[in-house]
PDB file of N, CA and C in Angstrom:
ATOM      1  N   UNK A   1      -2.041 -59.439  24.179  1.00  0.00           N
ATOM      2  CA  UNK A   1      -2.645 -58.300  24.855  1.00  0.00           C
ATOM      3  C   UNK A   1      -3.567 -57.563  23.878  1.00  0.00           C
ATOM      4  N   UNK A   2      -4.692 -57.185  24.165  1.00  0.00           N
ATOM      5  CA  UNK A   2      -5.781 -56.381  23.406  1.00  0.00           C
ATOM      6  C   UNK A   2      -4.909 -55.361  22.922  1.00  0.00           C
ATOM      7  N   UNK A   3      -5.412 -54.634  21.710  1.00  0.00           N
ATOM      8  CA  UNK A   3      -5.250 -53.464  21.448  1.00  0.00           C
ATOM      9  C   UNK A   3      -5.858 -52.209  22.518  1.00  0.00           C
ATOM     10  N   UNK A   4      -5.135 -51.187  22.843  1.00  0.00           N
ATOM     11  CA  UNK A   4      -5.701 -50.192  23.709  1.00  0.00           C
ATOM     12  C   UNK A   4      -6.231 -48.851  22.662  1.00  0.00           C
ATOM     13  N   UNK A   5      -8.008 -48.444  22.975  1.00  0.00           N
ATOM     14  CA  UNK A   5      -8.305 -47.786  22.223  1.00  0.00           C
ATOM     15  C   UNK A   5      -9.086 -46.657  22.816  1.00  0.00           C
ATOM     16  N   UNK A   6      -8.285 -45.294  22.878  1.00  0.00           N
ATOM     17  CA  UNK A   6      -8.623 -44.287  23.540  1.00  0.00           C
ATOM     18  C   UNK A   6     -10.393 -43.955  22.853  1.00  0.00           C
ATOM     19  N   UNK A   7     -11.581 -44.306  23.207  1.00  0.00           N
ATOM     20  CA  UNK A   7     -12.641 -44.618  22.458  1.00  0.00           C
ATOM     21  C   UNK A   7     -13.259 -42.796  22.843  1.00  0.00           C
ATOM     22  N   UNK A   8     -13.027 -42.700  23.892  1.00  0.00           N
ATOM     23  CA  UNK A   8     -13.564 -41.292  24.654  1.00  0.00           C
ATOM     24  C   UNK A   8     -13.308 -40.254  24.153  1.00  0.00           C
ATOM     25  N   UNK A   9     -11.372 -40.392  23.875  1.00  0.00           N
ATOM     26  CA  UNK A   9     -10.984 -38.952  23.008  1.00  0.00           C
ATOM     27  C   UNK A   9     -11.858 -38.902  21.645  1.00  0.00           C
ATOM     28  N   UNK A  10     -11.252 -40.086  20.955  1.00  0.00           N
ATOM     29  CA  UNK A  10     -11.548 -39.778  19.617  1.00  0.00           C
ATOM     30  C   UNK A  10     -13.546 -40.033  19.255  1.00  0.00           C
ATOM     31  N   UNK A  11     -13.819 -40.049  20.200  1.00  0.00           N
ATOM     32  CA  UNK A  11     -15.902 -39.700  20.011  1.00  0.00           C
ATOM     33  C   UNK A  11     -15.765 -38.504  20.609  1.00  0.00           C
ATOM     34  N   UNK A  12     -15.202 -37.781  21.655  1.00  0.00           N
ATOM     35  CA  UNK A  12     -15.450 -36.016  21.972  1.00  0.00           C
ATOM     36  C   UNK A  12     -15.009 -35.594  20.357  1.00  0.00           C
ATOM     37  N   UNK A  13     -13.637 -35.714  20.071  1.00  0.00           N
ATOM     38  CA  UNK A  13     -12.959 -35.025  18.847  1.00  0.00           C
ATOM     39  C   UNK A  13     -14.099 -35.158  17.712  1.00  0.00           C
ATOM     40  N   UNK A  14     -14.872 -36.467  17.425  1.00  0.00           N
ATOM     41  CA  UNK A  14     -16.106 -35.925  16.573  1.00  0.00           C
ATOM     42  C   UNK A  14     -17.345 -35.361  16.848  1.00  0.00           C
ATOM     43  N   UNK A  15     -17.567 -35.605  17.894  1.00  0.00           N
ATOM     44  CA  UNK A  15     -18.644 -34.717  18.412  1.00  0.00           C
ATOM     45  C   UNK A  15     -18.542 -33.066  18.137  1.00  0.00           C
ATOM     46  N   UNK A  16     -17.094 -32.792  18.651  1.00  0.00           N
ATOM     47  CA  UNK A  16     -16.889 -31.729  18.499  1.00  0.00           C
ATOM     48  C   UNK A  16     -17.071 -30.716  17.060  1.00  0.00           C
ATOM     49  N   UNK A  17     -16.306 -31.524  16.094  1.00  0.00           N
ATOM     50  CA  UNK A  17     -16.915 -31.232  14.445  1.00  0.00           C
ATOM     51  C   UNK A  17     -18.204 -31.124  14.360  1.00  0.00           C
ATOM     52  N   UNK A  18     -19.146 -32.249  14.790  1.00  0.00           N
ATOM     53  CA  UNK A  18     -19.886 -32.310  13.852  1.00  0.00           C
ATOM     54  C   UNK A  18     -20.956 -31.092  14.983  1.00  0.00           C
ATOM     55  N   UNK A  19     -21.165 -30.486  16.231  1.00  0.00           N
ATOM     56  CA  UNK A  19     -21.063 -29.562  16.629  1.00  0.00           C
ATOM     57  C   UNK A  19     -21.167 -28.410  15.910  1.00  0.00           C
ATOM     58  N   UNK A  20     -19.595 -28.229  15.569  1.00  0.00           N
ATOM     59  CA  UNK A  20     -19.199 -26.897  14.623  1.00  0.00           C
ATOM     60  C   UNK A  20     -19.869 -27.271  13.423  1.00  0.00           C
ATOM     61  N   UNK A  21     -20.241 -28.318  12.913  1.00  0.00           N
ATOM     62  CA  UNK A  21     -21.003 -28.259  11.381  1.00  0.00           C
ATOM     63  C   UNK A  21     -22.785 -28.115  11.572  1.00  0.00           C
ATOM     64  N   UNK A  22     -23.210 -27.559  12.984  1.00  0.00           N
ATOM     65  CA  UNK A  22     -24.556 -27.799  12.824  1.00  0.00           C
ATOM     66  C   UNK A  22     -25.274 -26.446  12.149  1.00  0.00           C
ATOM     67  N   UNK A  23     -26.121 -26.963  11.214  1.00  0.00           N
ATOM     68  CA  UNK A  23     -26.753 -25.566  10.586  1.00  0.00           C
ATOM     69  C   UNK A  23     -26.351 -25.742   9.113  1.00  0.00           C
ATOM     70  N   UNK A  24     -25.238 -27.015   8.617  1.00  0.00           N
ATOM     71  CA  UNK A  24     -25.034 -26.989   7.491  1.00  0.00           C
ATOM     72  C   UNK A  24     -26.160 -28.298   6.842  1.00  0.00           C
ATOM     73  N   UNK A  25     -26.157 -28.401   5.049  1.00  0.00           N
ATOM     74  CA  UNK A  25     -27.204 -28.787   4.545  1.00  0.00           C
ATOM     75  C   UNK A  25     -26.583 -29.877   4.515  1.00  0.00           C
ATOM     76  N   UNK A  26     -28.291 -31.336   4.632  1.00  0.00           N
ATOM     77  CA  UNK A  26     -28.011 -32.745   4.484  1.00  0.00           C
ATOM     78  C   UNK A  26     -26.876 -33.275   5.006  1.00  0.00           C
ATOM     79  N   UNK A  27     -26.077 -33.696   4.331  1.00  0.00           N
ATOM     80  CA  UNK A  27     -25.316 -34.874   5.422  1.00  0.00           C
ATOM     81  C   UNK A  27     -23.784 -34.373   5.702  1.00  0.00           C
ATOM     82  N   UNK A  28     -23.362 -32.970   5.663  1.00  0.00           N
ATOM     83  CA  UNK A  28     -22.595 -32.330   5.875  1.00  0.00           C
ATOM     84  C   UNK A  28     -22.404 -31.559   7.240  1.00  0.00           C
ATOM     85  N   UNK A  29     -23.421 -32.324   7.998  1.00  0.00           N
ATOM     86  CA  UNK A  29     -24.044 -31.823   9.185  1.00  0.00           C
ATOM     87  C   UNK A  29     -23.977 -33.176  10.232  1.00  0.00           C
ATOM     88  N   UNK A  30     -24.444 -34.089   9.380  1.00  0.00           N
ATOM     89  CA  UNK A  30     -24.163 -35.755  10.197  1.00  0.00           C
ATOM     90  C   UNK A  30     -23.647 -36.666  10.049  1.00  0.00           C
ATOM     91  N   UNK A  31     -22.717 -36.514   9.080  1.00  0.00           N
ATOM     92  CA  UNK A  31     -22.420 -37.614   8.383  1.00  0.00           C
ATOM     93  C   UNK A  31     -20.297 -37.588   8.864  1.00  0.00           C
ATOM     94  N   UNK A  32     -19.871 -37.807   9.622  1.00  0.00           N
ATOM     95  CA  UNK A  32     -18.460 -37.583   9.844  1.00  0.00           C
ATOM     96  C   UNK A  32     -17.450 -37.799   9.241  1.00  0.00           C
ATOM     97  N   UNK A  33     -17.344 -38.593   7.917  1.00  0.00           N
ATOM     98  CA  UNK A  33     -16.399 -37.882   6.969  1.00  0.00           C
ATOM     99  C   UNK A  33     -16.698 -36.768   6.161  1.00  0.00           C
ATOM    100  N   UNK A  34     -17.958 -36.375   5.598  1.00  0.00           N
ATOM    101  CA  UNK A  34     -18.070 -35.305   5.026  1.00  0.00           C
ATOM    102  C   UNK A  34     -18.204 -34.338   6.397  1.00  0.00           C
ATOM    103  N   UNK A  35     -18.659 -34.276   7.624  1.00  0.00           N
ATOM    104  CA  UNK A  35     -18.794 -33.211   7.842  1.00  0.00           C
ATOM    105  C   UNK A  35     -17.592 -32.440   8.400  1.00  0.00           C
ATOM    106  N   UNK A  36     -15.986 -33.643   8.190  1.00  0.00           N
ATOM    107  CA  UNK A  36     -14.846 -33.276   8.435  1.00  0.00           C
ATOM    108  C   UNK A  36     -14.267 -32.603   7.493  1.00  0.00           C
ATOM    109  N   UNK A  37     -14.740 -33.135   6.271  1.00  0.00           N
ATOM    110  CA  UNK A  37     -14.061 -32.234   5.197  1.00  0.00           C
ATOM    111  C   UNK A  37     -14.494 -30.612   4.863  1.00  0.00           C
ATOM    112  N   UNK A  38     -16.097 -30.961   4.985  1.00  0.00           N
ATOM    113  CA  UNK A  38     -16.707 -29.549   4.907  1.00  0.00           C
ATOM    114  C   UNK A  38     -16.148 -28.528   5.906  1.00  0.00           C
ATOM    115  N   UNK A  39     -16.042 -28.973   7.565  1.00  0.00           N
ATOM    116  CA  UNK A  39     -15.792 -28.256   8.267  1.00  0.00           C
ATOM    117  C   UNK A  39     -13.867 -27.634   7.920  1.00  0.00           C
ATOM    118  N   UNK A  40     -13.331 -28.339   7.743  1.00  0.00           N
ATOM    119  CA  UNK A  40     -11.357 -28.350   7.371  1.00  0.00           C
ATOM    120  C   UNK A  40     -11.514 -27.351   5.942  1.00  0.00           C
ATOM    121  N   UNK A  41     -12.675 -27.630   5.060  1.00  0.00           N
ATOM    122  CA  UNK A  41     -12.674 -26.503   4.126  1.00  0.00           C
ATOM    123  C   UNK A  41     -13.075 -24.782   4.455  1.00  0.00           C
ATOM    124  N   UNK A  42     -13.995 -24.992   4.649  1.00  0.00           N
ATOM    125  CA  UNK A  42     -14.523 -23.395   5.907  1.00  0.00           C
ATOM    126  C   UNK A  42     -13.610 -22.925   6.364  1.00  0.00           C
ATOM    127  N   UNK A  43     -12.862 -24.142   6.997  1.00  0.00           N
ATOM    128  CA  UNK A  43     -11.918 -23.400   7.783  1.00  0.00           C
ATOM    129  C   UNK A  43     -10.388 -22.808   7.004  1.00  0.00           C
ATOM    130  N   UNK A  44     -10.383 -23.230   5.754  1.00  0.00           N
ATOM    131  CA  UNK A  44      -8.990 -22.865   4.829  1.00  0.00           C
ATOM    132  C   UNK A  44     -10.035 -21.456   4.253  1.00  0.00           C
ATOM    133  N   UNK A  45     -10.654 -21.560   3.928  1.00  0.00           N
ATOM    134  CA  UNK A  45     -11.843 -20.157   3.465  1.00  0.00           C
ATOM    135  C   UNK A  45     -11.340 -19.028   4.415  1.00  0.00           C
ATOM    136  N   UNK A  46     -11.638 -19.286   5.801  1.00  0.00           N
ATOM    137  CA  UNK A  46     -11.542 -18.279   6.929  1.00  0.00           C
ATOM    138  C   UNK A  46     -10.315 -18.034   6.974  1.00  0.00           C
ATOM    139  N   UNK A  47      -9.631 -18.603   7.055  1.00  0.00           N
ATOM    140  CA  UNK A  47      -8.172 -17.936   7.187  1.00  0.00           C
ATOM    141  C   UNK A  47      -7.878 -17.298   5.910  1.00  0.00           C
ATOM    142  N   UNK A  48      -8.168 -17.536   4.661  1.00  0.00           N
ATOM    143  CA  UNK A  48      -7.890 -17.061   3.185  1.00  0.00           C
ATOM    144  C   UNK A  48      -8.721 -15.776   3.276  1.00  0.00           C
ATOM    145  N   UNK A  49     -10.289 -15.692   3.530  1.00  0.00           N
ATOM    146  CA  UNK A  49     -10.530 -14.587   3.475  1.00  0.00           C
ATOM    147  C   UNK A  49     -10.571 -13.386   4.693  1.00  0.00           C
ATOM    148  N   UNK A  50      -9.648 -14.323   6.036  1.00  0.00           N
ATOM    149  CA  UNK A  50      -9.479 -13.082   6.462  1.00  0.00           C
ATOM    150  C   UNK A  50      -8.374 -11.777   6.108  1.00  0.00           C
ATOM    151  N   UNK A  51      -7.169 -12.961   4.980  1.00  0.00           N
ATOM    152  CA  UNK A  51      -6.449 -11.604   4.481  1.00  0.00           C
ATOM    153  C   UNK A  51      -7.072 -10.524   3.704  1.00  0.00           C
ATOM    154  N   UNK A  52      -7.951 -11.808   2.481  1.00  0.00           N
ATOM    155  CA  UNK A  52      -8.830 -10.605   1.522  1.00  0.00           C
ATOM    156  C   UNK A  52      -9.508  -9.812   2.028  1.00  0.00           C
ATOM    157  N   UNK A  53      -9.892  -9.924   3.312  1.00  0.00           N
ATOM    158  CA  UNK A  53     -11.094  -8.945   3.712  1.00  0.00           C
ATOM    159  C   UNK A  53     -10.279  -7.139   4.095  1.00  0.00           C
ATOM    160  N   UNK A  54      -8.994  -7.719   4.524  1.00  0.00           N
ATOM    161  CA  UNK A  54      -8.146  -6.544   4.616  1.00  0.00           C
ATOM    162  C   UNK A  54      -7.736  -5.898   3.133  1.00  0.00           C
ATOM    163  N   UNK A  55      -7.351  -6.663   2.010  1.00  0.00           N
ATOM    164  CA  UNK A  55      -7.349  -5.796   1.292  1.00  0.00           C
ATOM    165  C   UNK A  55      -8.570  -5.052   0.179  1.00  0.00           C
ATOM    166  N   UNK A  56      -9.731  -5.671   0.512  1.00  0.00           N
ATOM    167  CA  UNK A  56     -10.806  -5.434  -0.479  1.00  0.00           C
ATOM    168  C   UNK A  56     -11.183  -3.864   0.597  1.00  0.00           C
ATOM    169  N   UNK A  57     -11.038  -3.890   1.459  1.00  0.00           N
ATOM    170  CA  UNK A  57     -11.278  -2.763   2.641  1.00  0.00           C
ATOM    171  C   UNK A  57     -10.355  -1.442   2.397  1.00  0.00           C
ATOM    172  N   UNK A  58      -9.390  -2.189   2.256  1.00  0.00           N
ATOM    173  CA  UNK A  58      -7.680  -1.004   1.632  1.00  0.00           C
ATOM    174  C   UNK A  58      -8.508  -0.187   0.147  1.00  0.00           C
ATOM    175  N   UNK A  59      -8.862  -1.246  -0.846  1.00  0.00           N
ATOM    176  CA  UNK A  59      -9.080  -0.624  -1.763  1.00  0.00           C
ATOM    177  C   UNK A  59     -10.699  -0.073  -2.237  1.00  0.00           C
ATOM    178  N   UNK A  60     -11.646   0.001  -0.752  1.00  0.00           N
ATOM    179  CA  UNK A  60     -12.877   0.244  -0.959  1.00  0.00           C
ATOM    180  C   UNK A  60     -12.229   2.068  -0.102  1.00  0.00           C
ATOM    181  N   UNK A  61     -11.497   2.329   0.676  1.00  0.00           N
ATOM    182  CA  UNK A  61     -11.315   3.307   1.149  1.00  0.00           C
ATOM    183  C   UNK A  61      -9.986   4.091   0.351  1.00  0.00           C
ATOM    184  N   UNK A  62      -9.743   3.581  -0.739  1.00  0.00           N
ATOM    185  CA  UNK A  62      -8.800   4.051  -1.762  1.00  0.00           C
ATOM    186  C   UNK A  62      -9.753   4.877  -3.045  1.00  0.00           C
ATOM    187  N   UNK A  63     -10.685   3.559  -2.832  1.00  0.00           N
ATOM    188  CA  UNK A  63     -12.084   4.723  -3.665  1.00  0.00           C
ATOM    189  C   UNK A  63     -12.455   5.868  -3.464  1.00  0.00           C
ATOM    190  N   UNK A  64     -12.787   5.585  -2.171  1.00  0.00           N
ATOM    191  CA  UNK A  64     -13.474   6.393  -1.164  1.00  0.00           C
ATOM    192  C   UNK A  64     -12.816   7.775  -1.375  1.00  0.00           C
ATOM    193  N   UNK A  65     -11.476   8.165  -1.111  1.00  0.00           N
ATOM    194  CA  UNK A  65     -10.352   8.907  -1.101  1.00  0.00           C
ATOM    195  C   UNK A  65     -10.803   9.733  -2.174  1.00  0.00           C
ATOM    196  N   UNK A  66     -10.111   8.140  -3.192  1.00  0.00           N
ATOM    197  CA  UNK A  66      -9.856   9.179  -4.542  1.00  0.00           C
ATOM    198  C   UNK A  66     -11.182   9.998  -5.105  1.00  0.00           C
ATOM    199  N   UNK A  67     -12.588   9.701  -5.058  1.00  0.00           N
ATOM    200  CA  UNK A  67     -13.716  10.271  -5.708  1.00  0.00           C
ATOM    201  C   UNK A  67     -13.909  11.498  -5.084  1.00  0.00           C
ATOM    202  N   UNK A  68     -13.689  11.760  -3.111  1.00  0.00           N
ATOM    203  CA  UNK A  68     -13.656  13.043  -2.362  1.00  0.00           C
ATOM    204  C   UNK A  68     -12.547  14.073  -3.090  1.00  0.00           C
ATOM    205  N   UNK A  69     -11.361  13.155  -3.330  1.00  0.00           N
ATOM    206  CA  UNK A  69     -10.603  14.071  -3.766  1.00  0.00           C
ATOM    207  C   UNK A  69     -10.239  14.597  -5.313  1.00  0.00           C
ATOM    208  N   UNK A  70     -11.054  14.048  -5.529  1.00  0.00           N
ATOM    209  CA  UNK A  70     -11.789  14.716  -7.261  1.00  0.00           C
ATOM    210  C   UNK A  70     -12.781  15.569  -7.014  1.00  0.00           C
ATOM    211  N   UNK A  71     -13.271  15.968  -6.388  1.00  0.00           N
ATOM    212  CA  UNK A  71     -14.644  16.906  -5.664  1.00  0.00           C
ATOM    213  C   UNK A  71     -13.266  18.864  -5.522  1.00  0.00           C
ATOM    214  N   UNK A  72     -12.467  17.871  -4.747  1.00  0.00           N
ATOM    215  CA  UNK A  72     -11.951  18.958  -4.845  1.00  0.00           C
ATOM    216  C   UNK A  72     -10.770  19.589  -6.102  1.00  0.00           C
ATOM    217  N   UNK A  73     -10.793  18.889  -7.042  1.00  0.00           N
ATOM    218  CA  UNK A  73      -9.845  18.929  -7.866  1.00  0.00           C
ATOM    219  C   UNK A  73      -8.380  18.200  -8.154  1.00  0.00           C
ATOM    220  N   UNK A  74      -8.444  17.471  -7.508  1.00  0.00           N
ATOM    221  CA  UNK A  74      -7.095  16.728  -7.092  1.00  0.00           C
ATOM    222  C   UNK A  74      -7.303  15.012  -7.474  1.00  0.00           C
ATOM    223  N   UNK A  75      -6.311  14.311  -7.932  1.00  0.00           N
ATOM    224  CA  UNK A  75      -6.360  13.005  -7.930  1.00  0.00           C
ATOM    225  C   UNK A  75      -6.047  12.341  -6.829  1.00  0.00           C
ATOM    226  N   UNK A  76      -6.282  10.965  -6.526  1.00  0.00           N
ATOM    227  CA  UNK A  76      -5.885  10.032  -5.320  1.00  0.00           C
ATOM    228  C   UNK A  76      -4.361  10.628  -5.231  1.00  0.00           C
ATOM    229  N   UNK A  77      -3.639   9.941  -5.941  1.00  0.00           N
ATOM    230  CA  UNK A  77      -2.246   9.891  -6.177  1.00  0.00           C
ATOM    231  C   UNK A  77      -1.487  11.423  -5.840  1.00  0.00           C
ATOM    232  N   UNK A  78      -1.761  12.055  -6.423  1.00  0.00           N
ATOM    233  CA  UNK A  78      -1.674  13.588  -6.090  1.00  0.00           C
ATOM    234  C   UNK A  78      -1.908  14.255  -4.537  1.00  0.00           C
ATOM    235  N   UNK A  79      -3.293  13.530  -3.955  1.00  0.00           N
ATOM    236  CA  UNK A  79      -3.470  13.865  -3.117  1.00  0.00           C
ATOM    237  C   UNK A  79      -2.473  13.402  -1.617  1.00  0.00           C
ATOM    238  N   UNK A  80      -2.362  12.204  -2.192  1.00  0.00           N
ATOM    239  CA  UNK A  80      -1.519  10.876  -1.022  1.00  0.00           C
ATOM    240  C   UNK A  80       0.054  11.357  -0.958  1.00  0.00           C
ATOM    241  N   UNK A  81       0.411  12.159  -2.121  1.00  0.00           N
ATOM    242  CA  UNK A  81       1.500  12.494  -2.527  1.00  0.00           C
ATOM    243  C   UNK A  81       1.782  14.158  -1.811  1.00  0.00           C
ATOM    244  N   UNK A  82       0.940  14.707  -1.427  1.00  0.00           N
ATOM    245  CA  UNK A  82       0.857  15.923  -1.529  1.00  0.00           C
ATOM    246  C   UNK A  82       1.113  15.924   0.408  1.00  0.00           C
ATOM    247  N   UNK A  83       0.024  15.180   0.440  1.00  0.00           N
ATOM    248  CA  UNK A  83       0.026  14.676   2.128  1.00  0.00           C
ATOM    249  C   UNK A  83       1.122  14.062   3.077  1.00  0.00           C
ATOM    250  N   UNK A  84       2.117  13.445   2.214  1.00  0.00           N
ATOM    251  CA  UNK A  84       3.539  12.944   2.355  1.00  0.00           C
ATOM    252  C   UNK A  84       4.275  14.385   2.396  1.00  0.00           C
ATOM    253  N   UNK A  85       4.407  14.833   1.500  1.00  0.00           N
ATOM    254  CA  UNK A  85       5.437  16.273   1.519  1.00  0.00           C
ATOM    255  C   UNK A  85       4.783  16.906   2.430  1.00  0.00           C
ATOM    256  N   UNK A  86       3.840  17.148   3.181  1.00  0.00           N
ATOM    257  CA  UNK A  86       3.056  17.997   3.820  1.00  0.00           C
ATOM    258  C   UNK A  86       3.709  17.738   5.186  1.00  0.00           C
ATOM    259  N   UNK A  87       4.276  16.474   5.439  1.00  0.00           N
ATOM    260  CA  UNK A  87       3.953  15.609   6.712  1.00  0.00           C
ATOM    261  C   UNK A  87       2.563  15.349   7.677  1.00  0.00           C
ATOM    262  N   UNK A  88       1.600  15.228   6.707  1.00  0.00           N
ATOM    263  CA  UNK A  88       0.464  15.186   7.411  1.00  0.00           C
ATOM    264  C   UNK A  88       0.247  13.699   7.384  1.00  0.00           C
ATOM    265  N   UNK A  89       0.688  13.183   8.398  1.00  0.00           N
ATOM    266  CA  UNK A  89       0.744  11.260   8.681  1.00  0.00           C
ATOM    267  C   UNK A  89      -1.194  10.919   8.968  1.00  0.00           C
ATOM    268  N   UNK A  90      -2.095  10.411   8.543  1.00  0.00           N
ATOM    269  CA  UNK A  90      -3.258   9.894   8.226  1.00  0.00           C
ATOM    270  C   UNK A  90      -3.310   8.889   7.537  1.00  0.00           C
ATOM    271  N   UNK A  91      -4.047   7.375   8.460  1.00  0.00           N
ATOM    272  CA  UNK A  91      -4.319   6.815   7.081  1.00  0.00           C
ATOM    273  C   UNK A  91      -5.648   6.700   6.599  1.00  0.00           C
ATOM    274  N   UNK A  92      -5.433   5.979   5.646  1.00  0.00           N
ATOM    275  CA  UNK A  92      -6.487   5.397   4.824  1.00  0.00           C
ATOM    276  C   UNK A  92      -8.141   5.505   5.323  1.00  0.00           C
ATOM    277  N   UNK A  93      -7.939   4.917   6.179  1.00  0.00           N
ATOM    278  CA  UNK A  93      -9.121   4.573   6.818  1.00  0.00           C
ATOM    279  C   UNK A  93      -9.781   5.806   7.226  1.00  0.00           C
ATOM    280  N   UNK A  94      -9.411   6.274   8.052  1.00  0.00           N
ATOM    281  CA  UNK A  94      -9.368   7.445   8.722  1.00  0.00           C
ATOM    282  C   UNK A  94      -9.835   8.586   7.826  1.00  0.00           C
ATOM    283  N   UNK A  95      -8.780   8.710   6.665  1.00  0.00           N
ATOM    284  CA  UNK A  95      -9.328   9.434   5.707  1.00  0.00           C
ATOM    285  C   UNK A  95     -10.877   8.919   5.118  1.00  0.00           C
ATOM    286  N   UNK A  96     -10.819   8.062   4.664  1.00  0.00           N
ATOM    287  CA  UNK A  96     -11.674   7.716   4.080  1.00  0.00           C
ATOM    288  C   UNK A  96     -13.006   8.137   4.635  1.00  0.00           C
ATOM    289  N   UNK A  97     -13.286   7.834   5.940  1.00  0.00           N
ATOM    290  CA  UNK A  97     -14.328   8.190   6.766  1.00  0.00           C
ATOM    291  C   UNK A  97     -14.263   9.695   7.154  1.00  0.00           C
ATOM    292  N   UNK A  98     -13.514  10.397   6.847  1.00  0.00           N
ATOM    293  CA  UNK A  98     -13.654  11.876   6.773  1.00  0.00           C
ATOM    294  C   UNK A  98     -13.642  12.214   5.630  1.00  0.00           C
ATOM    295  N   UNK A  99     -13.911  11.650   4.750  1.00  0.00           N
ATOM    296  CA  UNK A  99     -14.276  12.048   2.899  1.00  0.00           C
ATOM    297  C   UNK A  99     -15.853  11.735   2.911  1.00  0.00           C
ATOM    298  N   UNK A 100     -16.029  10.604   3.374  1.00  0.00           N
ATOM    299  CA  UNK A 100     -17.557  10.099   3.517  1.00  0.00           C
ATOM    300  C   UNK A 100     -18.710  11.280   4.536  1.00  0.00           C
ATOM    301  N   UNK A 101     -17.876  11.387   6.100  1.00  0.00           N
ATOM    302  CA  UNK A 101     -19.164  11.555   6.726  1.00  0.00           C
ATOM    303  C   UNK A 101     -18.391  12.849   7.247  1.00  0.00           C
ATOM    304  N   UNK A 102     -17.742  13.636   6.867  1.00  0.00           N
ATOM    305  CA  UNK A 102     -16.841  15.133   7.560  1.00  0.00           C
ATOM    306  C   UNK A 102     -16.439  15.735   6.432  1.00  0.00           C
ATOM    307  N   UNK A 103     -17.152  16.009   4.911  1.00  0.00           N
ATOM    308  CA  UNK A 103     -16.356  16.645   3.703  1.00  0.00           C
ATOM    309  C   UNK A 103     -16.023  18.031   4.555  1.00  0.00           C
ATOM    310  N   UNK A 104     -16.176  18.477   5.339  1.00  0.00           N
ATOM    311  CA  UNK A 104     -15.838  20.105   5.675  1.00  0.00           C
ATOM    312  C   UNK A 104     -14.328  19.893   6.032  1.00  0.00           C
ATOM    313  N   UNK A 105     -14.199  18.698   7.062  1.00  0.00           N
ATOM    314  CA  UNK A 105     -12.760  18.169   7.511  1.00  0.00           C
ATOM    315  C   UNK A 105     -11.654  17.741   6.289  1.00  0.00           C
ATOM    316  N   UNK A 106     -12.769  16.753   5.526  1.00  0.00           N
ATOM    317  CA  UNK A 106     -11.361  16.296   4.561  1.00  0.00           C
ATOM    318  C   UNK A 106     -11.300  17.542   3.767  1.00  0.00           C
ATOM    319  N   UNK A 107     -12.094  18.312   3.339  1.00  0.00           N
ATOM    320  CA  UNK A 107     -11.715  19.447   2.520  1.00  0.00           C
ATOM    321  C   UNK A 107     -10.520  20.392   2.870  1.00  0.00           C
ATOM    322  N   UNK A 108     -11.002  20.712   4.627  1.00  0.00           N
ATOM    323  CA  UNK A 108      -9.040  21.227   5.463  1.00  0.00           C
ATOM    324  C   UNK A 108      -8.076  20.599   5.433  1.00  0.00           C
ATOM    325  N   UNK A 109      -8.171  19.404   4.963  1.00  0.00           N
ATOM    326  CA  UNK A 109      -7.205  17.878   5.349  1.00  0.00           C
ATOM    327  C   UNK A 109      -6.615  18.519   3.857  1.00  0.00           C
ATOM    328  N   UNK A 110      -7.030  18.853   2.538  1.00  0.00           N
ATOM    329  CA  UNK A 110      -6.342  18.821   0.818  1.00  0.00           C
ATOM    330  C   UNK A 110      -6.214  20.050   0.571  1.00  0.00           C
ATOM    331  N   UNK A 111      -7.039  21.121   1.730  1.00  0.00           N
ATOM    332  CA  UNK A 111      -6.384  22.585   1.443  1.00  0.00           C
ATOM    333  C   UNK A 111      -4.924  23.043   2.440  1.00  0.00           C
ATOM    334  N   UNK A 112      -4.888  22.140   3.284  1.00  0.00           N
ATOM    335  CA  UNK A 112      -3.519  22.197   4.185  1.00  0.00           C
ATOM    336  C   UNK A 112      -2.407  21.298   3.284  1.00  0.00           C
ATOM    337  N   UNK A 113      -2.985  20.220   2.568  1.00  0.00           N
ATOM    338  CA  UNK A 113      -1.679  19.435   1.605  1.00  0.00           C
ATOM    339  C   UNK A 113      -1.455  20.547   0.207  1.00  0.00           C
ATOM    340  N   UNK A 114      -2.547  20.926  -0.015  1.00  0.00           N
ATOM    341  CA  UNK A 114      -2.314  21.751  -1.248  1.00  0.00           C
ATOM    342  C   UNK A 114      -0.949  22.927  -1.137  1.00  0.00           C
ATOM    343  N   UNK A 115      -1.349  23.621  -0.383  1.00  0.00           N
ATOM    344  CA  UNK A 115      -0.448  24.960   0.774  1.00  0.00           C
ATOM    345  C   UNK A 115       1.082  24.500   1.546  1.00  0.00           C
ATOM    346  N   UNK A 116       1.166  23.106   1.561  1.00  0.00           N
ATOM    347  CA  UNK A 116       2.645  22.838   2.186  1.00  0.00           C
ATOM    348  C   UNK A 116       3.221  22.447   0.774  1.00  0.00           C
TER     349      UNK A 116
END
């Protein structure tokens, strides 16, 4: 008996790659073992830097924080600390973008932590 060879799946399944690889350079684009590997690498990248992207973000709005809250006299640490005893629950983010584009706000935000 012949061998049975699903020919249909496995030509969609490369089509499909090499698809997702269009726009990349020379033969990483047409060529279907490299453009399997290139594409399986991208794709370990994307998942890797979608954690980093969360923490390079954590510590671009940790900046952010701490330089507003040197404006007013206070360190990051001091300030984050001050805001805990306060019970004033805010995060990061949030802050951060009211240090950037509301200093009148974050300034009430470290004279209300200062005062509790």
């Amino acid at each position: 008996m012949p061998r049975s060879v699903n020919h249909v799946a496995s030509r969609a399944r490369r089509k499909k790659v090499l698809s997702l690889t269009r726009g990349y350079f020379g033969s990483r684009k047409n060529v279907w073992t490299v453009a399997k590997n290139t594409w399986e690498k991208g794709m370990q990248y994307a998942y890797r830097d979608r954690k980093a992207k969360k923490r390079e973000f954590r510590a671009l709005w940790i900046q952010r924080i701490n330089a507003a809250a040197r404006l007013e006299g206070m360190s990051y640490s001091r300030l984050m600390g001050a805001l805990h005893k306060a019970g004033i629950e805010i995060n990061r983010k949030v802050l951060a973008d009211l240090a950037m584009n509301e200093p009148q706000a974050f300034k009430a935000i470290v004279n209300q932590a200062k005062n509790a």
